[in-house]
C-alpha atoms as a PDB file:
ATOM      1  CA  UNK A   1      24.730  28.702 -16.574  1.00  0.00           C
ATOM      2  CA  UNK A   2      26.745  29.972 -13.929  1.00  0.00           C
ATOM      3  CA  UNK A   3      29.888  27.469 -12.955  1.00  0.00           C
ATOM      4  CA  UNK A   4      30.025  26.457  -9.548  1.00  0.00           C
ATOM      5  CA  UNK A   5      33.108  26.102  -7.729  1.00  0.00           C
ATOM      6  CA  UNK A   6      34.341  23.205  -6.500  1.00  0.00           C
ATOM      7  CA  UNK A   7      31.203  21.175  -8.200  1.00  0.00           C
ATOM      8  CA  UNK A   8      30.470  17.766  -8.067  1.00  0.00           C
ATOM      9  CA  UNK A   9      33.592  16.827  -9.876  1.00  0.00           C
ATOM     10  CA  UNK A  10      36.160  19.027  -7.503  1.00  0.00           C
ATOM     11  CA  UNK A  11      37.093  21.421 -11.010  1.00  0.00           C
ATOM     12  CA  UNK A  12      37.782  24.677  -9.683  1.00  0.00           C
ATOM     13  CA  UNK A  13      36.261  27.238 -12.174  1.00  0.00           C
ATOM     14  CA  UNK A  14      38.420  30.544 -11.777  1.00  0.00           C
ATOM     15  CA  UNK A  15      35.380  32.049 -14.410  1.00  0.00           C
ATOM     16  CA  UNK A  16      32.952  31.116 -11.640  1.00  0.00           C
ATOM     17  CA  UNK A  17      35.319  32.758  -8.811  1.00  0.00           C
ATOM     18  CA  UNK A  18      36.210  35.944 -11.464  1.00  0.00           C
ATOM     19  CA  UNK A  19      32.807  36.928 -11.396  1.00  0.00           C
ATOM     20  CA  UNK A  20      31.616  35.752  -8.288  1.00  0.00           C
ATOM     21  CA  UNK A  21      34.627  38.973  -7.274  1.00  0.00           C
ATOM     22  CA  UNK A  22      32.131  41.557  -7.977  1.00  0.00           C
ATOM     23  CA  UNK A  23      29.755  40.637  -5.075  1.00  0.00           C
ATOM     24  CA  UNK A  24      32.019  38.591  -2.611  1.00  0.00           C
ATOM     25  CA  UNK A  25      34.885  40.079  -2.703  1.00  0.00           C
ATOM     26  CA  UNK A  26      36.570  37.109  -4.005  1.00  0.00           C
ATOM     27  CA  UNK A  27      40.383  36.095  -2.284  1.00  0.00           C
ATOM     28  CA  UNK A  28      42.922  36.107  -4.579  1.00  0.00           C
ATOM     29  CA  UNK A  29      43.928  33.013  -2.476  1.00  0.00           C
ATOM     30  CA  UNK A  30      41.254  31.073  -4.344  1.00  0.00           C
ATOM     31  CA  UNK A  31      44.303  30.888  -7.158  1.00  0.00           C
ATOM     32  CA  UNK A  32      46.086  28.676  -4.638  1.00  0.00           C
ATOM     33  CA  UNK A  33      43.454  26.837  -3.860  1.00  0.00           C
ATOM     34  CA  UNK A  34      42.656  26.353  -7.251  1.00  0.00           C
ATOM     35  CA  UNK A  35      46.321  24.794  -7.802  1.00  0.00           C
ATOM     36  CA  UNK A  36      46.251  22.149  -4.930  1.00  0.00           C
ATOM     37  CA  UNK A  37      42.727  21.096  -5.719  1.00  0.00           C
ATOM     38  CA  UNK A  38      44.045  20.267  -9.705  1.00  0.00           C
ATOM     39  CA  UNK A  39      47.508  18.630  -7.857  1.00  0.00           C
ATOM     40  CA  UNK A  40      44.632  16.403  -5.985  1.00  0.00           C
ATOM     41  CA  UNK A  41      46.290  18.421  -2.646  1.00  0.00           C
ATOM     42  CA  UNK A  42      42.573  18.220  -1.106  1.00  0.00           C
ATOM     43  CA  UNK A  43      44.072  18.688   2.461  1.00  0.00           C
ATOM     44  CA  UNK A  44      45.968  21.887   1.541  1.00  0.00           C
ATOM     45  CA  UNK A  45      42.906  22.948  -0.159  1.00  0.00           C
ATOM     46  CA  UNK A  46      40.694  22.136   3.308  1.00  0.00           C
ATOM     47  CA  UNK A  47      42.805  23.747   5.230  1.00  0.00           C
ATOM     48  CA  UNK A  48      43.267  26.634   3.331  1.00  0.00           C
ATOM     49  CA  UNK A  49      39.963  27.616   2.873  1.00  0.00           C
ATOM     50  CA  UNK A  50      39.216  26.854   6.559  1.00  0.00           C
ATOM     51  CA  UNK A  51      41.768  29.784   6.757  1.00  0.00           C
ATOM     52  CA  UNK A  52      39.705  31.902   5.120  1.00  0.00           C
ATOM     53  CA  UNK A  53      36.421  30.604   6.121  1.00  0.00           C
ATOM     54  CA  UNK A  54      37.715  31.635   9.520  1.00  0.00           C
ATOM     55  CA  UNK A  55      37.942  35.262   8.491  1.00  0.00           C
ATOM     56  CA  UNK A  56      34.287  34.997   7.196  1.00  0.00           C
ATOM     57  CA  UNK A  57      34.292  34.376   3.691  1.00  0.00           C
ATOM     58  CA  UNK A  58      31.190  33.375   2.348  1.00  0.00           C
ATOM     59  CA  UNK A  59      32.366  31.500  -0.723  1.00  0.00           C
ATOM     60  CA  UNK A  60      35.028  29.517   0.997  1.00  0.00           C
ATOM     61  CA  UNK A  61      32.401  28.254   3.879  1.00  0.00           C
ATOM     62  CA  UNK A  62      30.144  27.131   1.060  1.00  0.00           C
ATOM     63  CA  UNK A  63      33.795  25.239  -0.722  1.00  0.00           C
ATOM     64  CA  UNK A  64      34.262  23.976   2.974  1.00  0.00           C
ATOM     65  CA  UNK A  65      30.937  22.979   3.040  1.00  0.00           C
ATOM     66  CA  UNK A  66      31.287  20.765  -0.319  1.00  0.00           C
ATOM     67  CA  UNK A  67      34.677  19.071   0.937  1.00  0.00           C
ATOM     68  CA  UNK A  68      33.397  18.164   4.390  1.00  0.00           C
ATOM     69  CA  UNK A  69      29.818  17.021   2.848  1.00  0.00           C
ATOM     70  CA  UNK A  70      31.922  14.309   0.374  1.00  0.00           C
ATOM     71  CA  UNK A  71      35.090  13.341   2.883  1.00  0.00           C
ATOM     72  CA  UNK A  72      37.583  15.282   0.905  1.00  0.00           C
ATOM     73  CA  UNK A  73      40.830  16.544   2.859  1.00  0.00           C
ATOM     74  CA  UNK A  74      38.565  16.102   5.783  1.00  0.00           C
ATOM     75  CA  UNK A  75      36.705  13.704   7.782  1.00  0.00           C
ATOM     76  CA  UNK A  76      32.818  12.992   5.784  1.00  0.00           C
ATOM     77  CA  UNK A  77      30.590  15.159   7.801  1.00  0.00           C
ATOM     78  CA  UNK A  78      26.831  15.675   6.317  1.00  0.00           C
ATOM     79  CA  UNK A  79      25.801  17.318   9.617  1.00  0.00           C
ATOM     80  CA  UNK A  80      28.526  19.602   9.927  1.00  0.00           C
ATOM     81  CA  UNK A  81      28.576  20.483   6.098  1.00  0.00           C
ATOM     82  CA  UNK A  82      25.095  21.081   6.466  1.00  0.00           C
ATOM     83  CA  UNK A  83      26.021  23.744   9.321  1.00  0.00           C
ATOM     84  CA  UNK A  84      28.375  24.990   7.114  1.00  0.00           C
ATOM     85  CA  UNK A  85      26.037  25.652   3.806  1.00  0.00           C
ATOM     86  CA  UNK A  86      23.634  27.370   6.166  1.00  0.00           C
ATOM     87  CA  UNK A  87      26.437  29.683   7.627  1.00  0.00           C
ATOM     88  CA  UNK A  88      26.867  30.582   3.704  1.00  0.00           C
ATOM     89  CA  UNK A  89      23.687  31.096   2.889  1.00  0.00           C
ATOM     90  CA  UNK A  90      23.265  33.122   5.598  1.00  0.00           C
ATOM     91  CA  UNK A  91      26.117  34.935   4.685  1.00  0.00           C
ATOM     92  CA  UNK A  92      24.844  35.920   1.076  1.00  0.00           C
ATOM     93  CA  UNK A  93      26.014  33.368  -0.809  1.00  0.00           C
ATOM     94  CA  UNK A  94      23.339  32.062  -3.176  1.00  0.00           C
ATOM     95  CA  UNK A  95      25.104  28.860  -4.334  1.00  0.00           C
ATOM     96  CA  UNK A  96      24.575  27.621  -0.667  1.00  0.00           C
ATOM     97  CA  UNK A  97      21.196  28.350  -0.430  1.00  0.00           C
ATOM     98  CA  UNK A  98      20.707  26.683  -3.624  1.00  0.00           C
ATOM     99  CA  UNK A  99      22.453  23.602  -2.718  1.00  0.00           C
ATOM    100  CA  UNK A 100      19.855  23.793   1.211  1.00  0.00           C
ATOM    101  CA  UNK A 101      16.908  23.731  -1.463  1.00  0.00           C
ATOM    102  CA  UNK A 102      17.979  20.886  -3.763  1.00  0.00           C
ATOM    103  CA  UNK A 103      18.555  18.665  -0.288  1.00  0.00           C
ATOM    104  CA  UNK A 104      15.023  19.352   1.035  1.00  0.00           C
ATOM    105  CA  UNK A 105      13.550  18.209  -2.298  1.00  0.00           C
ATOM    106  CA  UNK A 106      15.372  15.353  -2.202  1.00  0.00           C
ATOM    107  CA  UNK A 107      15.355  14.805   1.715  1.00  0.00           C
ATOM    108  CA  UNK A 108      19.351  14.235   1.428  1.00  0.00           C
ATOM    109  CA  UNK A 109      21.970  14.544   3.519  1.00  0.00           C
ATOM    110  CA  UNK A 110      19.739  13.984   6.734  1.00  0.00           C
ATOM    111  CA  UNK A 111      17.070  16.005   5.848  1.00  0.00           C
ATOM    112  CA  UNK A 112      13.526  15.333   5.754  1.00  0.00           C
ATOM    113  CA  UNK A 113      11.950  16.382   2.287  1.00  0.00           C
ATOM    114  CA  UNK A 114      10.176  19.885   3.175  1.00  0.00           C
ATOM    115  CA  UNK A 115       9.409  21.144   0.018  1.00  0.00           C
ATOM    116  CA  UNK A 116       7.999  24.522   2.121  1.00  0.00           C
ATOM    117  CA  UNK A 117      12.223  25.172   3.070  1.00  0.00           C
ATOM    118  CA  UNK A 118      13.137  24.088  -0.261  1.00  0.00           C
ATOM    119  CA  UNK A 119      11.080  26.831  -1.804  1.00  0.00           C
ATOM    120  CA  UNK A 120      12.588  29.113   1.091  1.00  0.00           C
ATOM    121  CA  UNK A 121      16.167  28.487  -0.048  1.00  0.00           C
ATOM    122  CA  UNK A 122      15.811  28.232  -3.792  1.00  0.00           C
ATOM    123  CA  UNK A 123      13.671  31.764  -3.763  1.00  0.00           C
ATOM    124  CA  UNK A 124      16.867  33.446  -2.168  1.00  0.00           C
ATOM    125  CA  UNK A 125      18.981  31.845  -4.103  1.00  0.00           C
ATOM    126  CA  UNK A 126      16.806  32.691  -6.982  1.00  0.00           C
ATOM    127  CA  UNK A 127      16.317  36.601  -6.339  1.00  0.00           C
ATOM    128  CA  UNK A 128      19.974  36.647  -6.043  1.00  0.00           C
ATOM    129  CA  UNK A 129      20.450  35.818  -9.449  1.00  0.00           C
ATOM    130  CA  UNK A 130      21.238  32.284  -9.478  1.00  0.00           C
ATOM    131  CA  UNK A 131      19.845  30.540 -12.701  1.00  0.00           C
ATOM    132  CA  UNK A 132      20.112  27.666 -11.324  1.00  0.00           C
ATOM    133  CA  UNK A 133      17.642  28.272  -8.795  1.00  0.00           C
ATOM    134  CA  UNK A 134      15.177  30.047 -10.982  1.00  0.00           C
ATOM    135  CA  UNK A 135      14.735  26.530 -12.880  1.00  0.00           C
ATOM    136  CA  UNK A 136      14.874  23.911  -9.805  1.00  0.00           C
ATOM    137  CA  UNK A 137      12.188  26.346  -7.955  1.00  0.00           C
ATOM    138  CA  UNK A 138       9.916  26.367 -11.136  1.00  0.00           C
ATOM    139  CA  UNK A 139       9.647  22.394 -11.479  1.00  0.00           C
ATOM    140  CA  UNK A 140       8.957  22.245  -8.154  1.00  0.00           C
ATOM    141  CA  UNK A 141       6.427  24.627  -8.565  1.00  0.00           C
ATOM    142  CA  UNK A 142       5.030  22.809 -11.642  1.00  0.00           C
ATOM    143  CA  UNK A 143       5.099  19.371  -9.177  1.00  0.00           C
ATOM    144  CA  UNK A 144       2.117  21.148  -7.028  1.00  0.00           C
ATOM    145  CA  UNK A 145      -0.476  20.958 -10.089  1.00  0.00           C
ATOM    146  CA  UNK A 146      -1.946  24.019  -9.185  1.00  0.00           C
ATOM    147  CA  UNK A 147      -2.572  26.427 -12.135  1.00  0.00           C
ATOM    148  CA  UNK A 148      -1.317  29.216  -9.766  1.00  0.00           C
ATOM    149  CA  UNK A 149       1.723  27.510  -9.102  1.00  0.00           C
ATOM    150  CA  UNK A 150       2.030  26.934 -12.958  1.00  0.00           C
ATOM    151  CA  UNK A 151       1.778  30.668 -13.762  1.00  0.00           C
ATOM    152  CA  UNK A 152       3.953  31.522 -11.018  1.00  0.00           C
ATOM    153  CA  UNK A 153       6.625  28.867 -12.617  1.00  0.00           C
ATOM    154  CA  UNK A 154       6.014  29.979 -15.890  1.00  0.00           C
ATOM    155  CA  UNK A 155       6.954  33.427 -14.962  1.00  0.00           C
ATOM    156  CA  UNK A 156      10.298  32.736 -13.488  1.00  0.00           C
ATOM    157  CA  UNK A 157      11.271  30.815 -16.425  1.00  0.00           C
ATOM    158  CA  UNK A 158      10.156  33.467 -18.852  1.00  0.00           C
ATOM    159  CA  UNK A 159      13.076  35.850 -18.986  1.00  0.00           C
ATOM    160  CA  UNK A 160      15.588  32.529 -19.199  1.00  0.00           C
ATOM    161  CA  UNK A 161      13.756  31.285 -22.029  1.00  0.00           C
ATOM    162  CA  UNK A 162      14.409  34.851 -23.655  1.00  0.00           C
ATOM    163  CA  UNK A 163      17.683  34.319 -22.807  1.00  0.00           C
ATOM    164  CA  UNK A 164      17.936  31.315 -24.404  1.00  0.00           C
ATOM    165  CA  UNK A 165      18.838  29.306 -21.051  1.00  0.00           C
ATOM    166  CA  UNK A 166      18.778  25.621 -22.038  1.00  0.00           C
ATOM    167  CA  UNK A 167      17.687  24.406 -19.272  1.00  0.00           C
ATOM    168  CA  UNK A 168      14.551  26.841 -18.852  1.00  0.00           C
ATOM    169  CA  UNK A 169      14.009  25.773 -22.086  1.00  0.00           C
ATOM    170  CA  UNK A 170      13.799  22.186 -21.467  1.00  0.00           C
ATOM    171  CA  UNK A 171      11.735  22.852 -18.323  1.00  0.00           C
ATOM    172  CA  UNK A 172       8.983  24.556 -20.369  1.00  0.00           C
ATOM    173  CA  UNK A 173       8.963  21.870 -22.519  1.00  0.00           C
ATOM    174  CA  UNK A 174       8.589  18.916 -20.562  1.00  0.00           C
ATOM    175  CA  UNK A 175       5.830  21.032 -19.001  1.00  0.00           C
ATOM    176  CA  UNK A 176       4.347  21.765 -22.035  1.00  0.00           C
ATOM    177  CA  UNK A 177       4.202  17.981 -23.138  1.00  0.00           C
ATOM    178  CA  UNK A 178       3.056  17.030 -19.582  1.00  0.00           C
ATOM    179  CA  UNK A 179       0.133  19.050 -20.140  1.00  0.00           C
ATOM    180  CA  UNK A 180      -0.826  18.269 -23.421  1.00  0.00           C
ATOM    181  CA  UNK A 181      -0.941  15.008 -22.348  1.00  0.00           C
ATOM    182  CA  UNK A 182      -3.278  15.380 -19.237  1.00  0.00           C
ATOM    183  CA  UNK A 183      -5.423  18.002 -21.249  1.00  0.00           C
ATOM    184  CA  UNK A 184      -5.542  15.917 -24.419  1.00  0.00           C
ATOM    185  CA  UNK A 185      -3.889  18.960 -26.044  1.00  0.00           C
ATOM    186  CA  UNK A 186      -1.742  17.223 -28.772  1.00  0.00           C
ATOM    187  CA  UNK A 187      -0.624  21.092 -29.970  1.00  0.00           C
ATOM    188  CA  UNK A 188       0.828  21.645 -26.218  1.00  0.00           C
ATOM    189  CA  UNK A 189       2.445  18.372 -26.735  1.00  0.00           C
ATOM    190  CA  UNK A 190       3.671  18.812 -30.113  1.00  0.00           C
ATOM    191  CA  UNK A 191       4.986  22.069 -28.921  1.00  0.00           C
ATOM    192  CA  UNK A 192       7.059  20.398 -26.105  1.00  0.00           C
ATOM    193  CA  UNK A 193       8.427  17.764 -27.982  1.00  0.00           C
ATOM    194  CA  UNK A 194      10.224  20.820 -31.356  1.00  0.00           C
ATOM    195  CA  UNK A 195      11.622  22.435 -28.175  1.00  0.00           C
ATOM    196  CA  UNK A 196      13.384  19.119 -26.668  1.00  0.00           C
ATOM    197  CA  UNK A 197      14.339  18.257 -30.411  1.00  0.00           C
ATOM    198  CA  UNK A 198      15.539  21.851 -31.052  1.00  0.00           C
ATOM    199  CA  UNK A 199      18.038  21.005 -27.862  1.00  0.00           C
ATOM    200  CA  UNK A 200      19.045  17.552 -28.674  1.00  0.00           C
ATOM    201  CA  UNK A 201      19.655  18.978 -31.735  1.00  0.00           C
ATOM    202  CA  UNK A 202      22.207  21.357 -30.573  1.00  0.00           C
ATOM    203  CA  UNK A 203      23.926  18.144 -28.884  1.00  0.00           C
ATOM    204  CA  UNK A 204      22.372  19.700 -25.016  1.00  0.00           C
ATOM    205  CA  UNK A 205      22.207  16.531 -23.110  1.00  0.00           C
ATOM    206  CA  UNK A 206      19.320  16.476 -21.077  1.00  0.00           C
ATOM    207  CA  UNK A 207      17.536  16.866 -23.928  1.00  0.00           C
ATOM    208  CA  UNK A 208      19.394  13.911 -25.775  1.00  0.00           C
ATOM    209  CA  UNK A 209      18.473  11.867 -22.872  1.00  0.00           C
ATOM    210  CA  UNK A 210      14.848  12.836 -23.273  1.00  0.00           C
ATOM    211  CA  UNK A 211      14.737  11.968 -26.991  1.00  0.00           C
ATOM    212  CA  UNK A 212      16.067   8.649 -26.286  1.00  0.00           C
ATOM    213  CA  UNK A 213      13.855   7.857 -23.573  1.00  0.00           C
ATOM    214  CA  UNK A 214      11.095   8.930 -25.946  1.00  0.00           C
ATOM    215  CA  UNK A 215      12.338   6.332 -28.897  1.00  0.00           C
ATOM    216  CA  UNK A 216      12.483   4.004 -26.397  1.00  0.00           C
ATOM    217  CA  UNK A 217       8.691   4.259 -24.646  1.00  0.00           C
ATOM    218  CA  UNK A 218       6.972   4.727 -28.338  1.00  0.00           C
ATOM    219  CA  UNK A 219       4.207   6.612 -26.110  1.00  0.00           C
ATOM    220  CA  UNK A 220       5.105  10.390 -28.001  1.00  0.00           C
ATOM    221  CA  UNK A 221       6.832   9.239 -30.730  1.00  0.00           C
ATOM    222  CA  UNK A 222       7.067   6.218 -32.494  1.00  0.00           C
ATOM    223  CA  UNK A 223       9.367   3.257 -30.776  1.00  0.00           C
ATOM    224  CA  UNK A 224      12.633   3.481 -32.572  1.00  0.00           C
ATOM    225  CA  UNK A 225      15.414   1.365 -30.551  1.00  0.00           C
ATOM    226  CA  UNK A 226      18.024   1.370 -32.996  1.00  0.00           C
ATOM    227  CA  UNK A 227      18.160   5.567 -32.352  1.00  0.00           C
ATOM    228  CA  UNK A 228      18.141   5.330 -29.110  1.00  0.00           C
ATOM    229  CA  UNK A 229      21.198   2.914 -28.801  1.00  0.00           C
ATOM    230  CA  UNK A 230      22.751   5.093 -30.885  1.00  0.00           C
ATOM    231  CA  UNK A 231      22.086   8.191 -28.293  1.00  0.00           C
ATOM    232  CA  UNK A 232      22.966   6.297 -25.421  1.00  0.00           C
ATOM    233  CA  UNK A 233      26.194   4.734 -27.028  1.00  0.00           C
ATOM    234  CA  UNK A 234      27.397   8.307 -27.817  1.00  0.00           C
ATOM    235  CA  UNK A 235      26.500   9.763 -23.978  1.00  0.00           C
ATOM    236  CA  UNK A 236      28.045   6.548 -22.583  1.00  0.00           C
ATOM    237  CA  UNK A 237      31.087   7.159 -24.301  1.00  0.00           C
ATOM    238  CA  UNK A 238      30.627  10.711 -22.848  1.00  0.00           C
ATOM    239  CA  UNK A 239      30.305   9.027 -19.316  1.00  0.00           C
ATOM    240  CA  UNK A 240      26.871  10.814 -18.988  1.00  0.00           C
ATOM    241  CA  UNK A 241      25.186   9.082 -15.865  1.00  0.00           C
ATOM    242  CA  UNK A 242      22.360   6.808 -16.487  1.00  0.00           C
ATOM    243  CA  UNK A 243      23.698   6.799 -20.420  1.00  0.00           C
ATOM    244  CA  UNK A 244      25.388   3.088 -19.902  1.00  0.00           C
ATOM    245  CA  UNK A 245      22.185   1.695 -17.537  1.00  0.00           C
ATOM    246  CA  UNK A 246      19.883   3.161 -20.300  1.00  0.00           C
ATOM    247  CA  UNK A 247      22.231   1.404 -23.175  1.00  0.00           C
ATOM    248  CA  UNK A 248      22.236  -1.828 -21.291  1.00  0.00           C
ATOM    249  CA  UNK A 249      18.648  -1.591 -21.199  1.00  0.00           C
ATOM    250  CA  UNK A 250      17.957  -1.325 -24.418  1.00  0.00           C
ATOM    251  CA  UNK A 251      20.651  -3.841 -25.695  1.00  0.00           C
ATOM    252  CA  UNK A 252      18.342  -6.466 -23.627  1.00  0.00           C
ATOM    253  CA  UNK A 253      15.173  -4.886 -25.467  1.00  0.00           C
ATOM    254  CA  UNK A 254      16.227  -5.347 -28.827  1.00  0.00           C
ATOM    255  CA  UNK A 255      17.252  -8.872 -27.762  1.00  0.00           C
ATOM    256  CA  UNK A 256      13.685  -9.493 -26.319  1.00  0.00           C
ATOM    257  CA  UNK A 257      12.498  -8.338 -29.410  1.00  0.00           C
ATOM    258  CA  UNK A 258      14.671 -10.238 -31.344  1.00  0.00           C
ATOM    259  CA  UNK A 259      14.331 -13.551 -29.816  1.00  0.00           C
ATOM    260  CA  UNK A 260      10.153 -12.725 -30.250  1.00  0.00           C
ATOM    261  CA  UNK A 261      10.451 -12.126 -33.955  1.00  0.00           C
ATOM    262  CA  UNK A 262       8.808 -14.979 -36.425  1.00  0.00           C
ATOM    263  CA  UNK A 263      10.987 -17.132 -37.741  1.00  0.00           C
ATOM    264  CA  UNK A 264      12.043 -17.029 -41.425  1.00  0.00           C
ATOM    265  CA  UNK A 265      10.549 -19.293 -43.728  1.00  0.00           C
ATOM    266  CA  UNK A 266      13.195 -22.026 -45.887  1.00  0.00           C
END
């Protein structure tokens, strides 16, 4: 999975920017940028890639974009980081148009949901070669229910999954066990659930999650609440969100359960 720069947790990923060179012409300047961002210099960092924003690069509009969207080295500005992302993606720059999609899914940042412009923006992105893309535009193909849409989604995810892409992966799974479910198809389920076990196995988080959840509802595999505690207590400690809300409520299951349980006999 491609690394994005300055993601949700402002780490700069020269990786990200080193191959992103081929097809944006990447600034060496990023380097600098890179430096302040790590020395928490967020307003050097705005206004250097405002700098080269100004001269029309893509990827430091769509790194503008991200600072001005969460208040960093600049005033908080959804609207105009909105402008911004679209002046990217217009640009070339699939990451933006990625990031347009995911907001009209969600109906963030201002937006209504328009899950018509979300497919827009997360084909682009998609055709451009954005993983990322390919998997967020297949689940939301696989929310329409349409067996169309389903082959359509199954197709994009295809040549991940023979890449081994964890996260198409997981995607086909939950599908998989989705279906089996609303066809009564305990083989599609059964199916599903190796694949998210495979991951989990291999310590990919999502899938972790999943298996907990699954321990905890008892509705595809039996209830086991001692396991799951003992997922979410390692992805807590990880600071995986949701990890500590999900350990909390479990702790108060097992004490529900507890408090239910027959007393012993003297």
């Amino acid at each position: 999975m491609k690394k994005v720069l300055l993601a949700a947790l402002i780490a700069l990923s020269s990786q990200f920017a080193a191959a992103d060179a081929k097809t944006q012409n990447a600034d060496p300047e990023f380097e600098k940028i890179e430096s302040m961002v790590k020395a928490n210099n967020m307003t050097g960092a705005y206004q250097a890639l405002d700098k080269l924003a100004k001269q029309g690069n893509a990827q430091a509009i769509y790194n503008l974009a991200y600072l001005t969207q969460t208040g960093q080295g600049t005033v908080k500005d959804e609207k105009k980081a909105l402008q911004l992302y679209q002046q990217s993606a217009d640009k070339g720059y699939p990451v933006a148009s990625y990031v347009l999609g995911k907001n009209y899914i969600t109906g963030s940042m201002g937006l209504k949901a328009d899950p018509v412009k979300a497919k827009q923006h997360l084909n682009k992105a998609a055709s451009q070669g954005f993983d990322d893309a390919v998997i967020d535009l297949a689940v939301l193909l696989f929310s329409e229910n349409k067996p169309a849409s389903d082959k359509e989604a199954l197709a994009k995810l295809d040549p991940l999954i023979k890449k081994g892409n964890n996260q198409a992966i997981h995607a086909k799974a939950l599908y998989d066990i989705s279906l089996g479910f609303k066809n009564k198809n305990e083989k599609s389920v059964q199916q599903g659930l190796t694949s998210i076990q495979d991951l989990a196995k291999k310590g990919y988080i999502p899938a972790l999650m999943a298996v907990a959840n699954m321990f905890v509802n008892g509705n595809i595999i039996p209830q086991n609440l001692t396991e799951a505690k003992k997922i979410f207590e390692a992805l807590a400690k990880e600071n995986v969100p949701q990890a500590k809300e999900s350990l909390a409520a479990v702790n108060q299951l097992i004490a529900e359960q507890g408090s239910k349980a027959p007393a012993k006999k003297s």
